[in-house]
PDB file of N, CA and C in Angstrom:
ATOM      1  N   UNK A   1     -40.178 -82.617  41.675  1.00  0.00           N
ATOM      2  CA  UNK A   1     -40.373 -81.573  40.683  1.00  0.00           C
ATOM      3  C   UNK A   1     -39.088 -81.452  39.873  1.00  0.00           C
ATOM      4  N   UNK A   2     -39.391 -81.761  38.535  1.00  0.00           N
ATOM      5  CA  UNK A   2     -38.142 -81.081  37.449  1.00  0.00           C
ATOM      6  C   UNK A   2     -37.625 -80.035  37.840  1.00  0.00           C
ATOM      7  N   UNK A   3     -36.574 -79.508  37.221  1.00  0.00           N
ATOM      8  CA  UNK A   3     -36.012 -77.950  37.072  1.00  0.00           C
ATOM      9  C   UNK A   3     -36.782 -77.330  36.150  1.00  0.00           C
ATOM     10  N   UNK A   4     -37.324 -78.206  34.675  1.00  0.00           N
ATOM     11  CA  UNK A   4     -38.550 -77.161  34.018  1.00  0.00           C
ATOM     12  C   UNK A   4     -39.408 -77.250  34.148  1.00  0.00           C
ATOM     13  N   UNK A   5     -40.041 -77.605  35.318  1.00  0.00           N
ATOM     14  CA  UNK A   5     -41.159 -77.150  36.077  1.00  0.00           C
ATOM     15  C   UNK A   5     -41.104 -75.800  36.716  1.00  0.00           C
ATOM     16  N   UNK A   6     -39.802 -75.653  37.224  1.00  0.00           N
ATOM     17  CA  UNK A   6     -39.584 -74.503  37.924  1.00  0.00           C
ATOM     18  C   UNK A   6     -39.237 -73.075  37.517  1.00  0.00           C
ATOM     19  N   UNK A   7     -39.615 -72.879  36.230  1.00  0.00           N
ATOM     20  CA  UNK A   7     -39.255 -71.641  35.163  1.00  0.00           C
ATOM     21  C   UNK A   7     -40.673 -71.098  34.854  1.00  0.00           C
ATOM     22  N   UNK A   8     -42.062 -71.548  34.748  1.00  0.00           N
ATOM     23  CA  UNK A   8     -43.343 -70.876  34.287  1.00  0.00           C
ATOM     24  C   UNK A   8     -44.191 -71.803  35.421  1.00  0.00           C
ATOM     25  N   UNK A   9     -45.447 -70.798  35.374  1.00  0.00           N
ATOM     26  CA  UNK A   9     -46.526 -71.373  36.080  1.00  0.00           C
ATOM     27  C   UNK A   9     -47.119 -72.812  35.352  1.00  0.00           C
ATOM     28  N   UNK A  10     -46.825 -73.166  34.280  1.00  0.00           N
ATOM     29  CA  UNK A  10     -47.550 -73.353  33.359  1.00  0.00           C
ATOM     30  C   UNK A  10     -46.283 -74.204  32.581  1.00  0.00           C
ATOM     31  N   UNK A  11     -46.552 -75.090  31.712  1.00  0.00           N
ATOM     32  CA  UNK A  11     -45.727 -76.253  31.430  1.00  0.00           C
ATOM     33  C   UNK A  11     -45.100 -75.271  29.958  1.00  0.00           C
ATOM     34  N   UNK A  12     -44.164 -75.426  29.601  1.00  0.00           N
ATOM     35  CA  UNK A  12     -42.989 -74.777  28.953  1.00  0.00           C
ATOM     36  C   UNK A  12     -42.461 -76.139  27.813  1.00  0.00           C
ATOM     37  N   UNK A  13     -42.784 -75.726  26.068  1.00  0.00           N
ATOM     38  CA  UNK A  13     -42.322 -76.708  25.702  1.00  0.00           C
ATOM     39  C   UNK A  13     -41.117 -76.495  25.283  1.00  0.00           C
ATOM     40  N   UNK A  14     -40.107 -75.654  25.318  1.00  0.00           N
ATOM     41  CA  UNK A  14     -39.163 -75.404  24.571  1.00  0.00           C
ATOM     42  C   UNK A  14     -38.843 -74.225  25.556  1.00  0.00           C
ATOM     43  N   UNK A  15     -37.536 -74.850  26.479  1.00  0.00           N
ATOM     44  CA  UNK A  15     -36.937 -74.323  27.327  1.00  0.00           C
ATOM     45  C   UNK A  15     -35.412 -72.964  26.677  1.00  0.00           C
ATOM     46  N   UNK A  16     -35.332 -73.478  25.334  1.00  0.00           N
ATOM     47  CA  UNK A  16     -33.888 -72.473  24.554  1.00  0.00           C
ATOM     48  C   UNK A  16     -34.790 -71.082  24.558  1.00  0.00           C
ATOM     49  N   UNK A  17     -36.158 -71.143  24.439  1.00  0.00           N
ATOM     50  CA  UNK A  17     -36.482 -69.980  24.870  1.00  0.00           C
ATOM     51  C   UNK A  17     -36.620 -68.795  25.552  1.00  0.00           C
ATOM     52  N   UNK A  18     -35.597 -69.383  26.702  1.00  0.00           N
ATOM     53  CA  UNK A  18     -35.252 -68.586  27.979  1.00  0.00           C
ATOM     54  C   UNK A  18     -34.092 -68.447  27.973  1.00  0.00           C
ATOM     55  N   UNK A  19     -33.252 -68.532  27.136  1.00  0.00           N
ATOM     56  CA  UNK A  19     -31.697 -68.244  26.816  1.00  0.00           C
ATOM     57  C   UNK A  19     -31.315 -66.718  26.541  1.00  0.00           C
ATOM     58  N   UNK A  20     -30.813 -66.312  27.266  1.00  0.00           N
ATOM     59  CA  UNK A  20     -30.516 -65.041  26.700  1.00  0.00           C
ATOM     60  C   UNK A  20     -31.394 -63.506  27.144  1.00  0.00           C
ATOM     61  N   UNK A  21     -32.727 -63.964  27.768  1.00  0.00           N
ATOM     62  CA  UNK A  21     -33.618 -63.713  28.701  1.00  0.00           C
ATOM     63  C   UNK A  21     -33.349 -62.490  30.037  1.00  0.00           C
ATOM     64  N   UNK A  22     -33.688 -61.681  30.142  1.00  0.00           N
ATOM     65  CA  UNK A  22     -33.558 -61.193  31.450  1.00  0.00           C
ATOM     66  C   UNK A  22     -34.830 -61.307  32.234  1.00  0.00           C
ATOM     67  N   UNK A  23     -34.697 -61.985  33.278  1.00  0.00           N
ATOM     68  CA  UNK A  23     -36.185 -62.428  34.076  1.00  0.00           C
ATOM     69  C   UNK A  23     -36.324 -62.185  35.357  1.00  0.00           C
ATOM     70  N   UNK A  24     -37.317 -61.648  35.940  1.00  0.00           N
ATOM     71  CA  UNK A  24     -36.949 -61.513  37.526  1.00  0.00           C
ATOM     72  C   UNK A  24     -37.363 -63.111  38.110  1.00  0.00           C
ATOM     73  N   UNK A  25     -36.856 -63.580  39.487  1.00  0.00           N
ATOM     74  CA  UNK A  25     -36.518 -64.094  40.086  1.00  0.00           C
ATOM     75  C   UNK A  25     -36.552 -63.987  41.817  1.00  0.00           C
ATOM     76  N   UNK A  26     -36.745 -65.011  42.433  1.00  0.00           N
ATOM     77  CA  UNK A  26     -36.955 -65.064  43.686  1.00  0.00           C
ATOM     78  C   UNK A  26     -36.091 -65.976  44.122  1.00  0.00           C
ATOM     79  N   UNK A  27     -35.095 -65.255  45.181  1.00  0.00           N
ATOM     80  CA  UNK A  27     -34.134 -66.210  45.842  1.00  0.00           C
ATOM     81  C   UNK A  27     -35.230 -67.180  47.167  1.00  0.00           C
ATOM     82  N   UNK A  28     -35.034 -68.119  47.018  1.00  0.00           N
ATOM     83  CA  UNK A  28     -35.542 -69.098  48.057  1.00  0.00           C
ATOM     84  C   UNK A  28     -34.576 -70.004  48.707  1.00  0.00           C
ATOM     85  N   UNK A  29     -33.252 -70.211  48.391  1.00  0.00           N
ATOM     86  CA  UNK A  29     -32.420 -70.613  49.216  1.00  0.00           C
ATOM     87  C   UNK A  29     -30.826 -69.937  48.955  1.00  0.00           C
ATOM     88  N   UNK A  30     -30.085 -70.145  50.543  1.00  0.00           N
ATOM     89  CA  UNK A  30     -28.353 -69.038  50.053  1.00  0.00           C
ATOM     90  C   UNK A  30     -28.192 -70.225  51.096  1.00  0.00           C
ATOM     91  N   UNK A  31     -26.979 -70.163  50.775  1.00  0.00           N
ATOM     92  CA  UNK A  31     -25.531 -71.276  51.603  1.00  0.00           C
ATOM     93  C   UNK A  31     -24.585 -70.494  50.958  1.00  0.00           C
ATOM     94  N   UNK A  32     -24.192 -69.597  52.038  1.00  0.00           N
ATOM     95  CA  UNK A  32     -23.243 -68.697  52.444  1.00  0.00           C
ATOM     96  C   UNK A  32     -21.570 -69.205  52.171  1.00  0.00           C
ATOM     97  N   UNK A  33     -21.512 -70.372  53.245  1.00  0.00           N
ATOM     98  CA  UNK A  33     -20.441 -71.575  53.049  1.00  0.00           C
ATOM     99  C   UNK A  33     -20.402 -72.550  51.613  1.00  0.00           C
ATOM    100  N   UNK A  34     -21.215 -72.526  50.704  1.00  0.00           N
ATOM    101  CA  UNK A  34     -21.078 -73.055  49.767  1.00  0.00           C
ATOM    102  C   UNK A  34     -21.003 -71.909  48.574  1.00  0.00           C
ATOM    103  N   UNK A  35     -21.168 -70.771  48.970  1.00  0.00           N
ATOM    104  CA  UNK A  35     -21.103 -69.508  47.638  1.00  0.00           C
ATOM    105  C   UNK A  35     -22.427 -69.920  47.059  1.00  0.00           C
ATOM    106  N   UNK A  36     -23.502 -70.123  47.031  1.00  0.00           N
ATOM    107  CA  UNK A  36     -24.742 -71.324  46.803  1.00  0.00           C
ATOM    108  C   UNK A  36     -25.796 -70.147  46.610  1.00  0.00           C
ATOM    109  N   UNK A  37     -26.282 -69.681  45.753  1.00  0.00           N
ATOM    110  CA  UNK A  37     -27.506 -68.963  45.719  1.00  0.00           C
ATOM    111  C   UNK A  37     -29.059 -69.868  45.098  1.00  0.00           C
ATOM    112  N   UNK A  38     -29.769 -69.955  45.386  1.00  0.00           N
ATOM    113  CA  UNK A  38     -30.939 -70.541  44.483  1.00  0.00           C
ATOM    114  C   UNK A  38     -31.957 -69.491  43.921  1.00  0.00           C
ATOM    115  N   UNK A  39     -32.152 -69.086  42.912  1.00  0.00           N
ATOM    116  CA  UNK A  39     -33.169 -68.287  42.025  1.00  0.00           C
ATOM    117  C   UNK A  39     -33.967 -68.657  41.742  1.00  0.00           C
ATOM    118  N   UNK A  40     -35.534 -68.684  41.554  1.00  0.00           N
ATOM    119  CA  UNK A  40     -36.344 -69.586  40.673  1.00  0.00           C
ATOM    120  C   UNK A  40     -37.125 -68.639  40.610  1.00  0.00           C
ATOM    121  N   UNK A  41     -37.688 -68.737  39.412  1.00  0.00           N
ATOM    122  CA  UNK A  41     -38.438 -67.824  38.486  1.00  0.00           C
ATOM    123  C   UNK A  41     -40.523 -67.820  38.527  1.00  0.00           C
ATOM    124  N   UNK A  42     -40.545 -69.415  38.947  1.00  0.00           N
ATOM    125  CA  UNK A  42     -41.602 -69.869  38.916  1.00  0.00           C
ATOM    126  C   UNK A  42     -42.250 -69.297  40.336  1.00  0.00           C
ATOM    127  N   UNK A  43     -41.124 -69.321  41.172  1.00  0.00           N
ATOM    128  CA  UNK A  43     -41.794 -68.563  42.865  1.00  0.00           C
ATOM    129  C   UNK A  43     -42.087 -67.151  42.401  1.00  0.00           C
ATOM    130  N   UNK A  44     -40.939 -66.252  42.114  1.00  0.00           N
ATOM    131  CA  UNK A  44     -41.818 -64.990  41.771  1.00  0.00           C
ATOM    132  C   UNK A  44     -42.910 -65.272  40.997  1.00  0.00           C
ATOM    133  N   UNK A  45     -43.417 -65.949  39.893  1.00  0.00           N
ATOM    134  CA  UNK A  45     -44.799 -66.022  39.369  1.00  0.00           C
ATOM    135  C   UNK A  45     -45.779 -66.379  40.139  1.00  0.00           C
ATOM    136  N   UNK A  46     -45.501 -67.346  41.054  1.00  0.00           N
ATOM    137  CA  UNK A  46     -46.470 -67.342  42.085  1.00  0.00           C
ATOM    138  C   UNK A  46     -46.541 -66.418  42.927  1.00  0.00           C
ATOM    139  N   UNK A  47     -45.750 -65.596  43.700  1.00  0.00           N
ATOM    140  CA  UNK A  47     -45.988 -64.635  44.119  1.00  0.00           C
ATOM    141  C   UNK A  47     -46.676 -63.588  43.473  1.00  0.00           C
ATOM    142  N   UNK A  48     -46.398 -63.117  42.580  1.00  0.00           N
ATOM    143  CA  UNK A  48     -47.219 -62.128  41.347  1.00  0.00           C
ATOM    144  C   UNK A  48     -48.541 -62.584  41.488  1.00  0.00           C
ATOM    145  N   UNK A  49     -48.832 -63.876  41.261  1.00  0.00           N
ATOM    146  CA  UNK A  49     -50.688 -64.197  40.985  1.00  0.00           C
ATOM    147  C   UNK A  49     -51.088 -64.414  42.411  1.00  0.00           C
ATOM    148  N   UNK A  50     -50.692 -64.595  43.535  1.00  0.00           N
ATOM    149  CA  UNK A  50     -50.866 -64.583  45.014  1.00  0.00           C
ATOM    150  C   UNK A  50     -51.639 -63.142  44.959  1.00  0.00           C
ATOM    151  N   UNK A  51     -50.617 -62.116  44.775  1.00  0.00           N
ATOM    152  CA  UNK A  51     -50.714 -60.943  45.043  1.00  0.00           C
ATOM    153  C   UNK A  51     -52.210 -60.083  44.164  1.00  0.00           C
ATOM    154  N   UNK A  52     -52.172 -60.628  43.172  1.00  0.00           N
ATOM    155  CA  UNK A  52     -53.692 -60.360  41.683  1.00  0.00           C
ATOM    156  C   UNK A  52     -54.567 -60.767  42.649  1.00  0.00           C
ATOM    157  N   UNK A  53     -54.092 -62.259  42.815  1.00  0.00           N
ATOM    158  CA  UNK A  53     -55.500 -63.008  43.676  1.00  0.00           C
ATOM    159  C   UNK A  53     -55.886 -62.322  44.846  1.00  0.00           C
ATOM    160  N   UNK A  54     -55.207 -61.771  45.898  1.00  0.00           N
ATOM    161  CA  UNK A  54     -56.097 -61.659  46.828  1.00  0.00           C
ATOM    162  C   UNK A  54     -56.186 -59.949  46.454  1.00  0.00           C
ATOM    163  N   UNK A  55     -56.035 -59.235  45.484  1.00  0.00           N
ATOM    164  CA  UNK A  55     -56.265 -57.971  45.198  1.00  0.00           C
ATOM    165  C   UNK A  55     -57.740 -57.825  44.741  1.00  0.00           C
ATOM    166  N   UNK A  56     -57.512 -59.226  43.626  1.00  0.00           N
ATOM    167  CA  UNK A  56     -59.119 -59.367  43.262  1.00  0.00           C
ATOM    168  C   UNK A  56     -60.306 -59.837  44.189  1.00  0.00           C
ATOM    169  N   UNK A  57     -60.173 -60.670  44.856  1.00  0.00           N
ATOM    170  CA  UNK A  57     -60.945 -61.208  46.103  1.00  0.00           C
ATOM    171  C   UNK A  57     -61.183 -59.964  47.194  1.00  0.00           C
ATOM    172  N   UNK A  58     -60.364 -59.007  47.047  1.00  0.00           N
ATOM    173  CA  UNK A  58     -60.574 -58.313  48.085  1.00  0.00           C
ATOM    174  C   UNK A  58     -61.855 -56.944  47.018  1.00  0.00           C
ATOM    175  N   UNK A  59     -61.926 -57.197  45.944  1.00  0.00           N
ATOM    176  CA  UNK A  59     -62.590 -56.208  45.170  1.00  0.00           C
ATOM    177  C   UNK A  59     -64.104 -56.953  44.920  1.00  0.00           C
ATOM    178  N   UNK A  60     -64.563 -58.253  44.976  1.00  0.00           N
ATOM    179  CA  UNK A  60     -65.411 -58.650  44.648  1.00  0.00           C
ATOM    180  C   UNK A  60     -66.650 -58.136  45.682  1.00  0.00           C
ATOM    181  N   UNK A  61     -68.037 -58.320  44.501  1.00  0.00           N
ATOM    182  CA  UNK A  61     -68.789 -57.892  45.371  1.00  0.00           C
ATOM    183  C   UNK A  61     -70.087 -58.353  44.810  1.00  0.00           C
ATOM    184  N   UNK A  62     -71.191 -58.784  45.526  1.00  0.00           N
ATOM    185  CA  UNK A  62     -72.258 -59.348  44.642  1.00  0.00           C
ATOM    186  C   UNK A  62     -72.921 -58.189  44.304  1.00  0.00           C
ATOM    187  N   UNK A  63     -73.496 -58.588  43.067  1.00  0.00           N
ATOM    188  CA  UNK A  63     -74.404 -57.530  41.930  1.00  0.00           C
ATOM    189  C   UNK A  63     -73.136 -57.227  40.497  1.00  0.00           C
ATOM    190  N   UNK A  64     -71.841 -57.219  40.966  1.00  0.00           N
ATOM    191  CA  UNK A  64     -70.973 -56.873  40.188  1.00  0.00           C
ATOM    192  C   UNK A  64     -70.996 -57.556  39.040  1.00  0.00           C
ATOM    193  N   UNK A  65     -70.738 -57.149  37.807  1.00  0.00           N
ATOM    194  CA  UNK A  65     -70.512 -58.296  36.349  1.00  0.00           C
ATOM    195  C   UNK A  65     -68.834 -58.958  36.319  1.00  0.00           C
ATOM    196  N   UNK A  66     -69.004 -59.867  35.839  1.00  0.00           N
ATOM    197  CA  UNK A  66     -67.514 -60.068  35.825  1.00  0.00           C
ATOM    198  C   UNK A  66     -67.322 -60.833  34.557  1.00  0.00           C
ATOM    199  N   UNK A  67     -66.137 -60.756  33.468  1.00  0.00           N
ATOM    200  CA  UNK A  67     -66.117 -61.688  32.945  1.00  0.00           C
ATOM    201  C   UNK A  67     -64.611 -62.657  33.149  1.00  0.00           C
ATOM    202  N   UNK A  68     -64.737 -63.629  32.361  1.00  0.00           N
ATOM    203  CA  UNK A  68     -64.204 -65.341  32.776  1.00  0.00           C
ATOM    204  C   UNK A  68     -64.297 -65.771  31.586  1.00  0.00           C
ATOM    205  N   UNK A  69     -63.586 -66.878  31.611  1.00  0.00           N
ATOM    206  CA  UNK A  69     -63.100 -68.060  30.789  1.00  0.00           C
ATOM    207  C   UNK A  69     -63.959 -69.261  30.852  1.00  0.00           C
ATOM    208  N   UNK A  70     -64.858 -69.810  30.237  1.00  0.00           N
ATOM    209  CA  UNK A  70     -65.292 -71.432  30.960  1.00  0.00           C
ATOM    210  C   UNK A  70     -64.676 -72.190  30.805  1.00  0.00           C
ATOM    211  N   UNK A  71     -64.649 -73.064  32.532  1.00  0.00           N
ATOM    212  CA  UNK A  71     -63.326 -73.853  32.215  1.00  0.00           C
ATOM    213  C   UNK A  71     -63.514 -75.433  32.384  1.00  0.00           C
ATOM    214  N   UNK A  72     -65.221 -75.466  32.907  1.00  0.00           N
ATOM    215  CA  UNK A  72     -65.735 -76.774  32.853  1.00  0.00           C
ATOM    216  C   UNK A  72     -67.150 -76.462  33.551  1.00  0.00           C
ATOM    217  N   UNK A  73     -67.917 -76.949  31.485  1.00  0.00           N
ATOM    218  CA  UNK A  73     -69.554 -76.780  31.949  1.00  0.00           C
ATOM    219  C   UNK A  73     -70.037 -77.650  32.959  1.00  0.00           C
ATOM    220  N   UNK A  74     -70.942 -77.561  33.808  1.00  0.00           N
ATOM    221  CA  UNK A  74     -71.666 -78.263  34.222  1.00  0.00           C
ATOM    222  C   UNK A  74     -72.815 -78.341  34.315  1.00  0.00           C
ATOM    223  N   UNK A  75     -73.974 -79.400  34.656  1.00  0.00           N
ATOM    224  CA  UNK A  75     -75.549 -79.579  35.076  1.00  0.00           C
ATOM    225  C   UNK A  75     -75.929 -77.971  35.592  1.00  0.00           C
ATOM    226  N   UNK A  76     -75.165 -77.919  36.287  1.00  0.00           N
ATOM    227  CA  UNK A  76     -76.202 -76.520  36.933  1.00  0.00           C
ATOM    228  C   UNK A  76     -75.097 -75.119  36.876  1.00  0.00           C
ATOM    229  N   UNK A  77     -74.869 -75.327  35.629  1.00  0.00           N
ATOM    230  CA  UNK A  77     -73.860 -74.048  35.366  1.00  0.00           C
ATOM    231  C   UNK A  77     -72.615 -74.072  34.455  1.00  0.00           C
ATOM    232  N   UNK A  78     -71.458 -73.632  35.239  1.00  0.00           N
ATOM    233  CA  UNK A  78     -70.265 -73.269  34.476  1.00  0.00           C
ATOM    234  C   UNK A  78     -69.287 -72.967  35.697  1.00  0.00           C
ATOM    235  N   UNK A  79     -68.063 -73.564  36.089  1.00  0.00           N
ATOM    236  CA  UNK A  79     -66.930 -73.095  36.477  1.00  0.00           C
ATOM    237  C   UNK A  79     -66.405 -72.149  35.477  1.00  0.00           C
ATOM    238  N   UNK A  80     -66.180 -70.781  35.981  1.00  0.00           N
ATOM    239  CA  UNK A  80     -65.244 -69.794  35.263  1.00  0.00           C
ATOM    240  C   UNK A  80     -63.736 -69.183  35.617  1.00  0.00           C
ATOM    241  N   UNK A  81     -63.131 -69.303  35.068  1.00  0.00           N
ATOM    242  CA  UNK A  81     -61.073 -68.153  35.609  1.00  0.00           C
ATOM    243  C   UNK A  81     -61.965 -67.402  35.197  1.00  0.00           C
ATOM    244  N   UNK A  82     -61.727 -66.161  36.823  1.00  0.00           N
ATOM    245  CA  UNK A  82     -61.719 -65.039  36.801  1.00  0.00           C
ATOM    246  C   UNK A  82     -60.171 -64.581  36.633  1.00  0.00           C
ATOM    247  N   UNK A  83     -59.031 -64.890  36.567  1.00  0.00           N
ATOM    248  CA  UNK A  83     -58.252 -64.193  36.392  1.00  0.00           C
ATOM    249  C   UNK A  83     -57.600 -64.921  37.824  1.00  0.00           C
ATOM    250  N   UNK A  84     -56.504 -64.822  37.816  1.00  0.00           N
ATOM    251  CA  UNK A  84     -55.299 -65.093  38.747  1.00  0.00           C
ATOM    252  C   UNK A  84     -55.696 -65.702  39.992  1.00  0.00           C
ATOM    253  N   UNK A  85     -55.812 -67.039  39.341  1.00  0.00           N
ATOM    254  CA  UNK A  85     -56.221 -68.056  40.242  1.00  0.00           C
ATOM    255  C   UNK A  85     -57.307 -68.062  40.656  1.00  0.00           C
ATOM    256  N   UNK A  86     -58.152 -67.479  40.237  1.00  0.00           N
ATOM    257  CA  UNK A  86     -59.706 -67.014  40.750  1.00  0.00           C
ATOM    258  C   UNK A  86     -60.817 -67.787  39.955  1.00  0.00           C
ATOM    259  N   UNK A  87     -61.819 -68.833  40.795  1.00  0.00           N
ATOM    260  CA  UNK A  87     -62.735 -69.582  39.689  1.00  0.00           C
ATOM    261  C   UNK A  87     -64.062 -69.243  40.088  1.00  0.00           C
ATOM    262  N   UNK A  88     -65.026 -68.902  39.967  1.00  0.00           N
ATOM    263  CA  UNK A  88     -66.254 -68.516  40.153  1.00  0.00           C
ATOM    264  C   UNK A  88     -66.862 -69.845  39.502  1.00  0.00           C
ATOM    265  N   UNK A  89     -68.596 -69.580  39.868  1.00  0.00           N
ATOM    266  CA  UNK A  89     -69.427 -70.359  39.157  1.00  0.00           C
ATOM    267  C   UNK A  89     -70.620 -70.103  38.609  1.00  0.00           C
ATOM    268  N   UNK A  90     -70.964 -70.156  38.388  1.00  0.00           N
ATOM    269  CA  UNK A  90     -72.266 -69.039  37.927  1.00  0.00           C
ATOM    270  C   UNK A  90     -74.014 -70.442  37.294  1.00  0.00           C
ATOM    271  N   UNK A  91     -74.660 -70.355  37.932  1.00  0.00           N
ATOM    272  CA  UNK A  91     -75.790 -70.743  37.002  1.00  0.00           C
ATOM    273  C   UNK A  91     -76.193 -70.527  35.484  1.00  0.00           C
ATOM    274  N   UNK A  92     -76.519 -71.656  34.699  1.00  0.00           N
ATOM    275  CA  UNK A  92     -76.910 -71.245  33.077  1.00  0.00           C
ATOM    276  C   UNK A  92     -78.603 -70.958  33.422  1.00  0.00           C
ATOM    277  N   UNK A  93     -78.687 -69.833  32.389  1.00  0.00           N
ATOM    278  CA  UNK A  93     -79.816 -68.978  32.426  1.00  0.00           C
ATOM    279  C   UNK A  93     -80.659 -69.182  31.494  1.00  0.00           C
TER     280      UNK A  93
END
């Protein structure tokens, strides 16, 4: 994995964009003996949509409406993003 992989969930074309930035951050590694901190920005984002995701999963319920994104039709339907990491499927009607 790059280092600008490790700044968005999501591919980043123009990294000067984060210059100057105040961003939260998730330490994932310290070396104490080296003065060594590691920050990465992309773990707190995953943590953030971890946290959506199983908030939403824990709210679902059949009969409920939901709406989504289509994110690849198929023969007997539609894959949909429900939102933070969440894909449903639904039959075309």
């Amino acid at each position: 994995m790059n280092l600008i992989s490790r700044i968005a969930l999501y591919r980043v074309e123009n990294i000067e964009e984060s210059v100057g930035q105040k961003l939260r951050r998730v330490g994932t590694e310290a070396n104490e003996s080296r003065r060594n901190l590691v920050l990465r920005r992309r773990a707190y984002y995953e943590r953030e949509r971890e946290e959506a995701r199983k908030k939403l999963l824990e709210s679902l319920e059949p009969g409920q409406v939901y709406e989504g994104t289509v994110r690849k039709p198929m023969d007997f339907g539609a894959f949909v993003d429900l939102g933070s990491g969440v894909d449903g499927h639904g039959r075309a009607v």
